[in-house]
Protein backbone atom coordinates (compact mmCIF):
# COMPACT_ATOMS: atom_id res chain seq x y z
CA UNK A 1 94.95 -115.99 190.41
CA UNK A 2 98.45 -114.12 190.94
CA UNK A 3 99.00 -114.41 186.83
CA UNK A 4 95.51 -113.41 186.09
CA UNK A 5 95.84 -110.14 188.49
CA UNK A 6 99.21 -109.49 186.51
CA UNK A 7 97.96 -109.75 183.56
CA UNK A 8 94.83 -107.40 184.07
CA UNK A 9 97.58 -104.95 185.74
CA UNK A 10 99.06 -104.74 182.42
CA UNK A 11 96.35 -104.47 180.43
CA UNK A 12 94.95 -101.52 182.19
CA UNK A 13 98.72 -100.18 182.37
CA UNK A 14 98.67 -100.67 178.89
CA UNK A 15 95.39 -99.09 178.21
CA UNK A 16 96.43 -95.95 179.64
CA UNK A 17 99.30 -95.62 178.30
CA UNK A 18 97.61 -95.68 174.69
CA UNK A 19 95.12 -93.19 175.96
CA UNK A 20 98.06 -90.74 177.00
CA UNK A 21 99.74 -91.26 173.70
CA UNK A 22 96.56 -90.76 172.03
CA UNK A 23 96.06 -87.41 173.14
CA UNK A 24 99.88 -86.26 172.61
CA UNK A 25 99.32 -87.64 169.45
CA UNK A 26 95.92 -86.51 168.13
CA UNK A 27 97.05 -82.52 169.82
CA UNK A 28 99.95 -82.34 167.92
CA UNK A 29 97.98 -83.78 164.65
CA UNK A 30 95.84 -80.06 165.18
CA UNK A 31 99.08 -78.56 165.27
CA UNK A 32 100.57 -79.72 162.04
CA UNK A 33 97.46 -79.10 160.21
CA UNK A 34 97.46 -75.05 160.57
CA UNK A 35 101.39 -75.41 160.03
CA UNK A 36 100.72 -76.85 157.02
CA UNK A 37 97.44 -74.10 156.39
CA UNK A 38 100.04 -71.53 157.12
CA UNK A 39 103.08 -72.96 155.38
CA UNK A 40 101.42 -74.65 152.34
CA UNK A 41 103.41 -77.36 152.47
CA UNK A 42 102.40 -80.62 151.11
CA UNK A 43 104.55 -82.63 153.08
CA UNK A 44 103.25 -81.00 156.45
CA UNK A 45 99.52 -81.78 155.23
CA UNK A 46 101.01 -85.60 154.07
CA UNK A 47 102.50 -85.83 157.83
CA UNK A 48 99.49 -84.29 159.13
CA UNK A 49 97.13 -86.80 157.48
CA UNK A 50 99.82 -89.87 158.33
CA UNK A 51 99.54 -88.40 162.30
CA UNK A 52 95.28 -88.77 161.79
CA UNK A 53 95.47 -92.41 160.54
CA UNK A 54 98.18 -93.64 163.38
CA UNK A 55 95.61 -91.28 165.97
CA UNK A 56 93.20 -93.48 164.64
CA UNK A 57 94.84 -96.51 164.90
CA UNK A 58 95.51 -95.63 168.37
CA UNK A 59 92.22 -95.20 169.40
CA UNK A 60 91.14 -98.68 167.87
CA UNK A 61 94.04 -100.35 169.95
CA UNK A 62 92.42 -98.34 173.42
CA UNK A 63 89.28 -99.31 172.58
CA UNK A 64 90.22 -103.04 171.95
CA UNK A 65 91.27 -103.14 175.32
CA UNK A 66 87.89 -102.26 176.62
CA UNK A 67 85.77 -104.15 173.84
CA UNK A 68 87.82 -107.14 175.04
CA UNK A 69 87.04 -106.96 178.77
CA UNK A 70 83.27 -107.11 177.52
CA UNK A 71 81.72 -110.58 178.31
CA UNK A 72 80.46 -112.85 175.59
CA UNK A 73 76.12 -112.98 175.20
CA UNK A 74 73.82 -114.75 173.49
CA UNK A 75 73.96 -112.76 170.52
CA UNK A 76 78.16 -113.24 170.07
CA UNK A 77 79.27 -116.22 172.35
CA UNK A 78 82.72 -115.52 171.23
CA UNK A 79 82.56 -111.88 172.46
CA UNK A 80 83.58 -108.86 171.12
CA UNK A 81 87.18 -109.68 170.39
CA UNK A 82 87.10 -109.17 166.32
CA UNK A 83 86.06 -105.74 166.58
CA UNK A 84 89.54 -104.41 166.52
CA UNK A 85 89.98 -106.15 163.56
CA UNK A 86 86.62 -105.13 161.64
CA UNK A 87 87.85 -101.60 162.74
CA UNK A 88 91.14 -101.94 161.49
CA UNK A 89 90.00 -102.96 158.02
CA UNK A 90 87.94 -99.61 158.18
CA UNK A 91 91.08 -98.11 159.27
CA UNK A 92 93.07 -99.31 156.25
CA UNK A 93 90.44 -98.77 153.63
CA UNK A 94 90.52 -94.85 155.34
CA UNK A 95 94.11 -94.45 154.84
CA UNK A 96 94.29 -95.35 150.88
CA UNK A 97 91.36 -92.55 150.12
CA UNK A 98 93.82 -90.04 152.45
CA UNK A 99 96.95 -91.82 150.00
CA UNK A 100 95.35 -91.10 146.68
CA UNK A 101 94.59 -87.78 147.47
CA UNK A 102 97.95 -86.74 148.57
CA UNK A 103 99.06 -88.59 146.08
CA UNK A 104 96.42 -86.43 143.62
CA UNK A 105 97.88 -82.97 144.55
CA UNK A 106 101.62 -83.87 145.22
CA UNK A 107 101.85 -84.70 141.29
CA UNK A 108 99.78 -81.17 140.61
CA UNK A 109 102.52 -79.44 142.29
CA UNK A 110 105.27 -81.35 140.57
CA UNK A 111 103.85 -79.63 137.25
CA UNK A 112 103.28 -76.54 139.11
CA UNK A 113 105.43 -75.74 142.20
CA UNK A 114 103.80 -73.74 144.72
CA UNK A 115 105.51 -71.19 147.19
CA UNK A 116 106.38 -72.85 150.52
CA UNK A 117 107.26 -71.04 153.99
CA UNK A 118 110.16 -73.63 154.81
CA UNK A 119 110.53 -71.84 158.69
CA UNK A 120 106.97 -72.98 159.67
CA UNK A 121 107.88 -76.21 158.11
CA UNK A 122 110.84 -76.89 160.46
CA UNK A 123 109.42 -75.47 163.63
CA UNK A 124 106.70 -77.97 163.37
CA UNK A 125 108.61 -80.83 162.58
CA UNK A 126 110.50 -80.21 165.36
CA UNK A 127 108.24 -80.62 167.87
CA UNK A 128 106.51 -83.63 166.00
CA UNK A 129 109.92 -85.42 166.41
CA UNK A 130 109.65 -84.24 169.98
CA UNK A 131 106.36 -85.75 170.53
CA UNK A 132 107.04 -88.89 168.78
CA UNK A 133 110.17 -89.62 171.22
CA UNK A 134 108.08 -89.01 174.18
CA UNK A 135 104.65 -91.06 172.91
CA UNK A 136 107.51 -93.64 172.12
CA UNK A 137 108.56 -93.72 175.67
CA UNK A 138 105.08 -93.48 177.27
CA UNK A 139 104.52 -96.89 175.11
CA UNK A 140 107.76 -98.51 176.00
CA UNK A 141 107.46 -98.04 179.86
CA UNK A 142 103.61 -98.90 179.45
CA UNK A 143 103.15 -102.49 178.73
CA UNK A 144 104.47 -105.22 176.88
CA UNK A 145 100.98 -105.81 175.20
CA UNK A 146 100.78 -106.60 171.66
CA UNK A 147 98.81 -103.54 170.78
CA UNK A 148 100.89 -101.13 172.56
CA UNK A 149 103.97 -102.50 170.51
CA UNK A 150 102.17 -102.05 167.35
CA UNK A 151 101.29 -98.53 168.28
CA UNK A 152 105.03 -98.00 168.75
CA UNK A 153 105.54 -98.76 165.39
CA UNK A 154 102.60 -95.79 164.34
CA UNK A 155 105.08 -93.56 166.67
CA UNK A 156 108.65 -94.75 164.91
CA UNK A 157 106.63 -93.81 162.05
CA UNK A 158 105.37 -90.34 163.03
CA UNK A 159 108.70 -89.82 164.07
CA UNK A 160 110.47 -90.64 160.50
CA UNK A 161 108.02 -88.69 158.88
CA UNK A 162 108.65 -85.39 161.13
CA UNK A 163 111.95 -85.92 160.40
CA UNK A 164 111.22 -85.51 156.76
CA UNK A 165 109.56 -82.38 156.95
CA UNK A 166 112.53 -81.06 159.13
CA UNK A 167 114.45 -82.17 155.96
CA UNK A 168 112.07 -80.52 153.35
CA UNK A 169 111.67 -77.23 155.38
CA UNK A 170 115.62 -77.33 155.65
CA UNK A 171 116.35 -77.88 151.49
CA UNK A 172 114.11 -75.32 150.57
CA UNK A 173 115.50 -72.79 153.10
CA UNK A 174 118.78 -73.01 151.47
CA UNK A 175 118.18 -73.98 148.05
CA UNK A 176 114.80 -72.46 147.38
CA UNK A 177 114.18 -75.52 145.76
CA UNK A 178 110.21 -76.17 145.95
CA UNK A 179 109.80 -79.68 144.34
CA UNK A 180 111.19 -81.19 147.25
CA UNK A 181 107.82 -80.59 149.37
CA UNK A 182 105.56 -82.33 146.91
CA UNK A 183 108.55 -85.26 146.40
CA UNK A 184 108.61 -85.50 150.20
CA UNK A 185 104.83 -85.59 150.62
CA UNK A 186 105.22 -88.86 148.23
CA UNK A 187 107.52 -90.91 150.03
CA UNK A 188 105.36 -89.86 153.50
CA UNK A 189 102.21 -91.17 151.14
CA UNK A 190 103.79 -94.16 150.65
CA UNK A 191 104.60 -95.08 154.13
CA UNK A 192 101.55 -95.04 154.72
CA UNK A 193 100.24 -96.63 152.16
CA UNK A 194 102.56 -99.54 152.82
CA UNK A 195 100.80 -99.45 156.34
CA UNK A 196 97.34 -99.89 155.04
CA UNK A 197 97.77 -102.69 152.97
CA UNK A 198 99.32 -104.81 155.51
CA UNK A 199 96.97 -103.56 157.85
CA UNK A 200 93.86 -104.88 155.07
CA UNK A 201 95.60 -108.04 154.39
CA UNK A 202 96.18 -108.86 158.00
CA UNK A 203 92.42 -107.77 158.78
CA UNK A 204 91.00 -109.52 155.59
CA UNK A 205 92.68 -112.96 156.29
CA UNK A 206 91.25 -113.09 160.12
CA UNK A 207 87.87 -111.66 158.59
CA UNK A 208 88.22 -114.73 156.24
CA UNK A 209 88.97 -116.94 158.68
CA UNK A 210 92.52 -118.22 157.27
CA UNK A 211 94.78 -119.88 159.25
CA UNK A 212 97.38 -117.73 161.82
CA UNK A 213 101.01 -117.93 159.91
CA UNK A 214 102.56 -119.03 163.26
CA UNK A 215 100.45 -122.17 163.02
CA UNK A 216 101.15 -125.16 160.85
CA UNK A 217 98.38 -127.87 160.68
CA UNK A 218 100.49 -130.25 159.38
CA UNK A 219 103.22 -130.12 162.31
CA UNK A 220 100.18 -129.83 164.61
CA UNK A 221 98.93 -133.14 163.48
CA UNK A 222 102.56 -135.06 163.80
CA UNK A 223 102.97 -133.45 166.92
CA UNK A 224 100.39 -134.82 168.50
CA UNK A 225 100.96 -138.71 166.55
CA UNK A 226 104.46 -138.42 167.92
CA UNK A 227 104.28 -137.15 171.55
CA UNK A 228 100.74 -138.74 172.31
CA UNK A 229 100.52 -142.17 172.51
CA UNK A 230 96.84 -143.44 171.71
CA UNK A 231 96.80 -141.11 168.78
CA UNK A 232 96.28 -142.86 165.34
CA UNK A 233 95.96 -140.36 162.98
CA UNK A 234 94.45 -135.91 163.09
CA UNK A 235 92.30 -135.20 160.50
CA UNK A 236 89.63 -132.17 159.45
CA UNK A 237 91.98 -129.72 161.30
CA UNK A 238 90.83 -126.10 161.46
CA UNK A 239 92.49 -122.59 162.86
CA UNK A 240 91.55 -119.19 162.39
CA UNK A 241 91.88 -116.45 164.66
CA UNK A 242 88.99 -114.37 166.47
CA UNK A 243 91.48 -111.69 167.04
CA UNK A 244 95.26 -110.69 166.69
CA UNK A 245 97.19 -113.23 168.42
CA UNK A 246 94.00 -115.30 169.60
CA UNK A 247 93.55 -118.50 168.16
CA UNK A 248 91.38 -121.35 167.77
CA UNK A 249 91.24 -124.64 166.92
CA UNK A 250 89.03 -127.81 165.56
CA UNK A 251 89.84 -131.19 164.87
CA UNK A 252 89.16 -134.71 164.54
CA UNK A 253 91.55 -137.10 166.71
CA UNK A 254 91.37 -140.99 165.70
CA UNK A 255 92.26 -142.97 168.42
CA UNK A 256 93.93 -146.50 168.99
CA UNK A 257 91.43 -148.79 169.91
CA UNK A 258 90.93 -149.48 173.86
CA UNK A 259 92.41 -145.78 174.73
CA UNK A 260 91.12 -143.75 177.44
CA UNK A 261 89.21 -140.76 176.03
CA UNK A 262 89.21 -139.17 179.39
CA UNK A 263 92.82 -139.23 180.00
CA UNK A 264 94.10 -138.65 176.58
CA UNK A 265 91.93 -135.28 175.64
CA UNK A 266 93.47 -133.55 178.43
CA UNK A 267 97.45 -134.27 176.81
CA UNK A 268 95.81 -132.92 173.57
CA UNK A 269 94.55 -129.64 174.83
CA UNK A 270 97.91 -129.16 176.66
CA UNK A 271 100.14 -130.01 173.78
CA UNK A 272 98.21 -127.60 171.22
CA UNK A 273 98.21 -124.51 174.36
CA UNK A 274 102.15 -125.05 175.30
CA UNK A 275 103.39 -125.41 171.60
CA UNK A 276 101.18 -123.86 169.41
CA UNK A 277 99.40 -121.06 171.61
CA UNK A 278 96.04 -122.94 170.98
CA UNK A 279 94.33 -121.82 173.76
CA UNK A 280 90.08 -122.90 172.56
CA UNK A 281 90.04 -125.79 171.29
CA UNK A 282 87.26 -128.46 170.54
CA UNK A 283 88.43 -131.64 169.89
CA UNK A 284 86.16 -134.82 168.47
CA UNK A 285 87.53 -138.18 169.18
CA UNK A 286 86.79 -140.46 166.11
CA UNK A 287 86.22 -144.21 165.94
CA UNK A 288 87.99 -145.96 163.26
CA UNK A 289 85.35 -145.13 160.74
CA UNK A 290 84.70 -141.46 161.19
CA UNK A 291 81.38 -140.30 160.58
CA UNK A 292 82.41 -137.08 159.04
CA UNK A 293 84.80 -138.44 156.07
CA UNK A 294 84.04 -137.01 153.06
CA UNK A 295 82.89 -133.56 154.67
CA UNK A 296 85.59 -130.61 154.85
């Protein structure tokens, strides 16, 4: 009971430290955009749009940590765990449409540079980097949960993109050199366009059901033939994931003949949750003939 209250401790430590970041973030997101109305820069508006995706992003990791206190119900008996990750797909899909269209006007104003105000530029780049290093520590003294550290990654990233404009406003101010706004706005496009497709290929391979990368069925299945005795052979082994980080298992176990169902599935379930993080699991105890060979 002492581990559970911990852990809920956390969580709701965690929680609001996301909200507080959130609203840093998502303030200072209004700010850049009228610096970049009254600048015109390109990289401000890039930045601007990169802040609105990782706002977003935030938001989806404070609302997975109330969507997963939600009990499971008739209608989804696993509960509501894979929303996050239906929402992050969204998320990612969101991000390319913001890419392309940065993407879109920085080359128009490669052709065709357009005055910038480089002092507006740097003022608000300023205080993004300042907000970014104190979201950053908001999230570092918050929890140790796995969405609040990927939410500090969406900060480090803010932050390296204010820094960016701060460099952009900086050139221009002493070179008057204008290409370097729409050149900047590129690389800031393709951070985050880097972001959203590892975001869609991590959301489309739980959506898919494919197995977790820090699970290998194969060492699952001589794990359990070398440190269980009783245990023949493990066959028609599933894992997916319902959620980042949470796991799940199937599997046939064939069993030596005259061993002890009762005492052996226990060692089996506690194997696959100490090494391999399994924590549901259903496990079917075959005969010597199973009844499902020659089914997937």
């Amino acid at each position: 009971m002492a581990h559970a209250h911990t852990h809920h401790d956390a969580s709701r430590s965690g929680q609001r430290a996301l909200g507080w970041t959130l609203l840093l973030i998502f303030s200072f997101m209004v700010v850049e955009l009228f610096g970049a109305l009254i600048s015109g820069s390109l990289a401000l508006l890039a930045d601007a749009a990169h802040t609105l995706t990782d706002s977003a992003a935030l938001a989806l990791a404070w609302l997975g940590f109330h969507m997963a206190r939600r009990r499971a119900d008739s209608a989804r008996s696993f509960g509501y765990a894979r929303f996050e990750v239906l929402a992050g797909a969204i998320n990612g899909l969101a991000m390319i449409v913001i890419v392309g269209f940065i993407a879109f006007e920085a080359m128009a104003r490669i052709r065709t540079p357009q005055e910038v105000l480089p002092v507006p530029m740097i003022v608000v780049g300023c205080i993004g980097a300042a907000v970014n290093l104190v979201a950053y520590r908001l999230l570092h003294t918050g929890s140790d949960h796995i969405n609040v550290r990927g939410a500090m990654l969406h900060v480090l990233g803010d932050l390296l993109s204010s820094l960016a404009t701060v460099v952009a406003g900086v050139v221009i101010l002493a070179t008057g050199w204008m290409p370097i706004d729409p050149l900047l706005s590129l690389l800031v496009a393709a951070l985050v366009l880097k972001s959203a497709i590892g975001l869609l290929r991590h959301a489309s391979h739980i959506l898919l059901e494919g197995t977790p990368d820090e699970v290998d069925p194969a060492a699952l299945g001589d794990a359990l033939r070398e440190r269980i005795p009783g245990v023949r052979d493990v066959h028609h082994v599933h894992v997916w994931s319902l959620s980042s980080g949470h796991h799940l298992a199937t599997m046939h176990v064939r069993v030596v003949e005259g061993t002890e169902h009762g005492e052996l599935l226990p060692e089996v379930k506690r194997l696959l949750r100490d090494r391999f993080g399994l924590q549901h699991t259903t496990i079917q105890v075959c005969p010597e003939d199973c009844p499902d060979d020659g089914h997937r």
